[in-house]
N, C-alpha and C. Protein backbone atom coordinates (compact mmCIF):
# COMPACT_ATOMS: atom_id res chain seq x y z
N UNK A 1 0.84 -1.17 0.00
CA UNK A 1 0.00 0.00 0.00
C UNK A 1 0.90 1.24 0.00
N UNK A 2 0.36 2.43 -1.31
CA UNK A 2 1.34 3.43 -0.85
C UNK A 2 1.40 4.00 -0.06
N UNK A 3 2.47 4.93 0.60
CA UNK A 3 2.38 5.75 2.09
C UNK A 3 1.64 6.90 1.19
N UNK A 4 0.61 7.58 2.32
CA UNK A 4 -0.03 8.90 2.35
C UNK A 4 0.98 10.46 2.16
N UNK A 5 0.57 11.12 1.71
CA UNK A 5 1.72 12.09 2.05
C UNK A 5 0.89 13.67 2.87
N UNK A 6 0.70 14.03 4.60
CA UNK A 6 0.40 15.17 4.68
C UNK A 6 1.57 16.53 4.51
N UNK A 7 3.03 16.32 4.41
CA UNK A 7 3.80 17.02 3.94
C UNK A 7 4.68 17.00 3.17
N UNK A 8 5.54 17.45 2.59
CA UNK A 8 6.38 16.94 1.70
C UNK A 8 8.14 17.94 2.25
N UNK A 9 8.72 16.92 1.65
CA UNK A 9 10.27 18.09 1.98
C UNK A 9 10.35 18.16 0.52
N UNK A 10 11.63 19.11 0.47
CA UNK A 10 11.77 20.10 -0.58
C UNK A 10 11.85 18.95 -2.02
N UNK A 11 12.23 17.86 -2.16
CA UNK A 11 12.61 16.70 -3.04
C UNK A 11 11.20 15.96 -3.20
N UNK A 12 10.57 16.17 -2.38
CA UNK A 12 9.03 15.20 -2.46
C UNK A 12 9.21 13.85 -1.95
N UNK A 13 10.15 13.75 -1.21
CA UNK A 13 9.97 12.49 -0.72
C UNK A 13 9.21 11.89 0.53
N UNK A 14 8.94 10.76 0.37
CA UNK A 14 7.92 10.39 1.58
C UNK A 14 8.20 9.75 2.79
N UNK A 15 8.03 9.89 3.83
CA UNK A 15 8.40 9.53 4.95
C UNK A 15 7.26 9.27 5.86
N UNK A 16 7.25 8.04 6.37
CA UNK A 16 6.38 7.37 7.07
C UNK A 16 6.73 7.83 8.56
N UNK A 17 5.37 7.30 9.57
CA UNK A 17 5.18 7.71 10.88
C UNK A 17 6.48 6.53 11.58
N UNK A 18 7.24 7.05 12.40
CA UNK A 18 8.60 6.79 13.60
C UNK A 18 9.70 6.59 12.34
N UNK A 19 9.76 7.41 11.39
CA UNK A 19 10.98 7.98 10.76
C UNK A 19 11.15 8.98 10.95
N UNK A 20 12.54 9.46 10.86
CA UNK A 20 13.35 10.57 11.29
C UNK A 20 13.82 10.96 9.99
N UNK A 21 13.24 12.65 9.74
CA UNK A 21 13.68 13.35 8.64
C UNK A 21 14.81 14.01 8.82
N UNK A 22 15.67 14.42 7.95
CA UNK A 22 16.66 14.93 7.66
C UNK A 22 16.80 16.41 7.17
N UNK A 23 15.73 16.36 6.56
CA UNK A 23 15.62 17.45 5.12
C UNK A 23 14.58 18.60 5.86
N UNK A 24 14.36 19.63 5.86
CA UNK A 24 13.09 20.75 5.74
C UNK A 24 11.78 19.84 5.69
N UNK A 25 10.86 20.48 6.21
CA UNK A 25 9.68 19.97 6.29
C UNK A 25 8.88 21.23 5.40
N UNK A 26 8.31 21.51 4.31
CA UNK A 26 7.05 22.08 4.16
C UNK A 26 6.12 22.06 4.37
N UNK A 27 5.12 22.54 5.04
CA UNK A 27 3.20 22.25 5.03
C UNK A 27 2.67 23.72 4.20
N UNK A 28 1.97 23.30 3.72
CA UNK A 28 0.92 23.86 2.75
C UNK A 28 -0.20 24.59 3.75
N UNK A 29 -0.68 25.46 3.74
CA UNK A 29 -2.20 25.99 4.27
C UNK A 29 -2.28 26.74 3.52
N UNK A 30 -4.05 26.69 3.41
CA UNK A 30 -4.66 27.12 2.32
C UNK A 30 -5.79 27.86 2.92
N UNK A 31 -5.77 28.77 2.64
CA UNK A 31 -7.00 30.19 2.97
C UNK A 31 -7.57 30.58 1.97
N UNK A 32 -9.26 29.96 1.92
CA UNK A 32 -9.69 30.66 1.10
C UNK A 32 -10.13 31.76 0.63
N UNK A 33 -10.07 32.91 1.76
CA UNK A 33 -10.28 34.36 1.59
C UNK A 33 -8.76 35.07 1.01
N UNK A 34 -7.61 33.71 0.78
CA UNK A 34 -6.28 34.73 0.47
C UNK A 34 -5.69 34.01 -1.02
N UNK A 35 -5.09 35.38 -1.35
CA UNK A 35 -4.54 34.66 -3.21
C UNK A 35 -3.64 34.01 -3.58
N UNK A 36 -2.98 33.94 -2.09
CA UNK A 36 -1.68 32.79 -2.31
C UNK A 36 -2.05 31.72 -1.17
N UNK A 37 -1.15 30.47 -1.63
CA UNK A 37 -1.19 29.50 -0.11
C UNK A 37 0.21 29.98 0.61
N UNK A 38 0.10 29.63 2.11
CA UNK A 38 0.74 29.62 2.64
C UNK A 38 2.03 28.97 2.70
N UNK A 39 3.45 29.24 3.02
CA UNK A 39 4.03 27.46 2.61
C UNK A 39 4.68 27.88 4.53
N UNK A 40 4.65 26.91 5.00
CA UNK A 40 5.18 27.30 6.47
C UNK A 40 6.59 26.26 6.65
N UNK A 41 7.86 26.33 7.15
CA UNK A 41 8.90 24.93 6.55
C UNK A 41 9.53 25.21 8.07
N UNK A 42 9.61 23.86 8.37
CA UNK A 42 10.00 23.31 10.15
C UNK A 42 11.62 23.03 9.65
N UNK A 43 12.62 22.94 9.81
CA UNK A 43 13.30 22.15 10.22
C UNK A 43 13.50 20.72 10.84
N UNK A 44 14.54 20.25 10.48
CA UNK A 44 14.13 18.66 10.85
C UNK A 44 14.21 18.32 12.68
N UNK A 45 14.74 19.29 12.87
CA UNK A 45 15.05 19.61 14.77
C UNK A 45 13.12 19.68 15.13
N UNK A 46 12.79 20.36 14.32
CA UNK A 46 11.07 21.23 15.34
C UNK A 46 10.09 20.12 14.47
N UNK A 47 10.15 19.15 13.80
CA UNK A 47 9.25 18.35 13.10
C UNK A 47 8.75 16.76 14.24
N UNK A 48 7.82 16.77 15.01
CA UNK A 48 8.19 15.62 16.08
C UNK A 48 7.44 14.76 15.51
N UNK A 49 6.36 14.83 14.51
CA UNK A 49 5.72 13.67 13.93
C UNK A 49 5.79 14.16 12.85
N UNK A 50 5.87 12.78 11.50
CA UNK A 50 5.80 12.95 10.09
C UNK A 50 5.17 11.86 9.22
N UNK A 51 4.34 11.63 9.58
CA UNK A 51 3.33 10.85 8.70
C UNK A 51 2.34 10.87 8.03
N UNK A 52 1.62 9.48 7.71
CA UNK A 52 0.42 9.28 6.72
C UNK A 52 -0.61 10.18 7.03
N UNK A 53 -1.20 9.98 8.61
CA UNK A 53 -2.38 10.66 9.25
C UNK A 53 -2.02 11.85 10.45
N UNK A 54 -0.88 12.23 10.27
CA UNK A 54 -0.64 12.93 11.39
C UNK A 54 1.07 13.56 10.98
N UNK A 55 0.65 15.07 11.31
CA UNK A 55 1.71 16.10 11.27
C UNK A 55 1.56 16.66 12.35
N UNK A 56 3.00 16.96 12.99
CA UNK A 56 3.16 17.74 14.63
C UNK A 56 4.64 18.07 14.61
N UNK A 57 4.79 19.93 14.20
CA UNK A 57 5.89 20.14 14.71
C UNK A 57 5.90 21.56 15.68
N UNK A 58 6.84 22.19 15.93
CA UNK A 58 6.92 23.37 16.83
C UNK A 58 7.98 23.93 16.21
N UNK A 59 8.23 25.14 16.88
CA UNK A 59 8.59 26.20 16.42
C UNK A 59 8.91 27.29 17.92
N UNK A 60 10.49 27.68 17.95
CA UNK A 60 10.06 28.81 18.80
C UNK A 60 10.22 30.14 18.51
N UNK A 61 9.78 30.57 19.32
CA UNK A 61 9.91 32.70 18.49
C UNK A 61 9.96 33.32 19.72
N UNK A 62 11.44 33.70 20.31
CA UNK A 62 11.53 34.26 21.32
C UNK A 62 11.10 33.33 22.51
N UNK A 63 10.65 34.06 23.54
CA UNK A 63 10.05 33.12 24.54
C UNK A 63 8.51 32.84 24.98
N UNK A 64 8.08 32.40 23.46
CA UNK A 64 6.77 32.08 22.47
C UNK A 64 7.02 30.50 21.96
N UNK A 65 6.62 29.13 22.36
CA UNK A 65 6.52 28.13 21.42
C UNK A 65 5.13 28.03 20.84
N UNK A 66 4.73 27.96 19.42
CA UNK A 66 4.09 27.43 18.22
C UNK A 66 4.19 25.90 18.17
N UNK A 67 2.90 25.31 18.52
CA UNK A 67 2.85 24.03 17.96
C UNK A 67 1.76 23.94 16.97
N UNK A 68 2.45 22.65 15.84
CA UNK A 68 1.53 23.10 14.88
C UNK A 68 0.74 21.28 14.69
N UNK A 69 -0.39 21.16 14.65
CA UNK A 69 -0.85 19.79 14.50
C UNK A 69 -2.04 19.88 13.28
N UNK A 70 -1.45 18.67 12.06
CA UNK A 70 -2.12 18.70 10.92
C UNK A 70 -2.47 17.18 10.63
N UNK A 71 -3.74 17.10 10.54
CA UNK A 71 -4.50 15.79 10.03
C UNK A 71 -4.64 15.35 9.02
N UNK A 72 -4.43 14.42 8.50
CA UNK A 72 -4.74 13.79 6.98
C UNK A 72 -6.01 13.54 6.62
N UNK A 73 -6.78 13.34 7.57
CA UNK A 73 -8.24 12.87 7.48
C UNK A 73 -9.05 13.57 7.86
N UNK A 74 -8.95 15.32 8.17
CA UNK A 74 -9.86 16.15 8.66
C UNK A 74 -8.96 17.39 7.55
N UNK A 75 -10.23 18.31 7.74
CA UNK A 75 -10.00 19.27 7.11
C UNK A 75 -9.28 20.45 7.69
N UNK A 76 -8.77 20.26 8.81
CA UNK A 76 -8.31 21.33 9.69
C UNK A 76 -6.99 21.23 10.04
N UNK A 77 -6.36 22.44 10.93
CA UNK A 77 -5.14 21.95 11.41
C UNK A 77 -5.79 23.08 12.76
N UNK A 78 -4.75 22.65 13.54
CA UNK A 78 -4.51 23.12 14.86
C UNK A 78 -3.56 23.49 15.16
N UNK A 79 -2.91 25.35 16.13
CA UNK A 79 -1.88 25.68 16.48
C UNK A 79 -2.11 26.12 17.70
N UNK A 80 -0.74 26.02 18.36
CA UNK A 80 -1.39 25.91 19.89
C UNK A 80 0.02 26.98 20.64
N UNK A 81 0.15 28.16 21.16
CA UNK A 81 1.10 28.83 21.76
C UNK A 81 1.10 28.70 22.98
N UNK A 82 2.28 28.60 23.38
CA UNK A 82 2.89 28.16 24.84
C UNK A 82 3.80 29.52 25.11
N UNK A 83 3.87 29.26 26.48
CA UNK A 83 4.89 30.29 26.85
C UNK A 83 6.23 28.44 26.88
N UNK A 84 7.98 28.92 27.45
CA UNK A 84 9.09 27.83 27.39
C UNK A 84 8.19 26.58 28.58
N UNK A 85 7.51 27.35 29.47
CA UNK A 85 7.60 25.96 30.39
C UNK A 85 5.97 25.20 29.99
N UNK A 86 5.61 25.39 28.49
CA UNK A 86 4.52 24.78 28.13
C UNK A 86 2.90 25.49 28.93
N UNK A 87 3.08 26.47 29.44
CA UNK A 87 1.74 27.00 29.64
C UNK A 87 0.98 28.18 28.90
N UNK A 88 -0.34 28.01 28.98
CA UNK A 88 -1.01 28.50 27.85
C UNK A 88 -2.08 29.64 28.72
N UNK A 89 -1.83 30.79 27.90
CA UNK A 89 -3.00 32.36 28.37
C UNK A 89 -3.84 32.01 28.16
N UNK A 90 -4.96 31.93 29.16
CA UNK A 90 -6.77 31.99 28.93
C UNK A 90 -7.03 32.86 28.68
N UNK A 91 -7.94 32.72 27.78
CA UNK A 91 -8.72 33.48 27.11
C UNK A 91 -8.08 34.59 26.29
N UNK A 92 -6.89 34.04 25.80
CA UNK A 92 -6.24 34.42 24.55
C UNK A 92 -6.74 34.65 23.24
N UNK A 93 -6.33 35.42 22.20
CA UNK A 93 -7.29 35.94 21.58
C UNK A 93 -6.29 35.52 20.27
């Protein structure tokens, strides 16, 4: 069966779930109120899942972590900001 692909690195190659990438990670998001897609690219350090049904990497920006979680089988993705020791502002906007 072929592997699924929810991201691709820069070569298009495919990498299944408990492999370890090497290469850039790209993800795609797509807004339909905007004229371009998005391209957002992890490094292979901030990429912690890379598979068929499931994308999960992070990102930090200052003393701000970005996690980013993308589904193969739903139409959505999910991002989630932390302060370093993983806690999150209520009622953040």
């Amino acid at each position: 069966m072929p592997s699924r692909r929810l991201a691709s690195t820069p070569t298009g190659e495919r990498v299944d779930d408990e492999q370890v990438t090497t290469r850039p990670v790209r993800d795609f998001d797509f807004h339909p109120d905007e004229a371009a897609v998005r391209v957002f690219t992890s490094g292979p350090g901030g990429v912690l899942r890379f598979g068929g049904d499931l994308y999960v990497s992070t990102a930090r920006y200052g003393d701000t972590v970005l996690w980013h979680y993308a589904f193969a089988r739903h139409w959505f993705k999910v991002n989630l900001t932390t302060d370093l020791a993983g806690a999150t502002e209520q009622g953040a906007r």
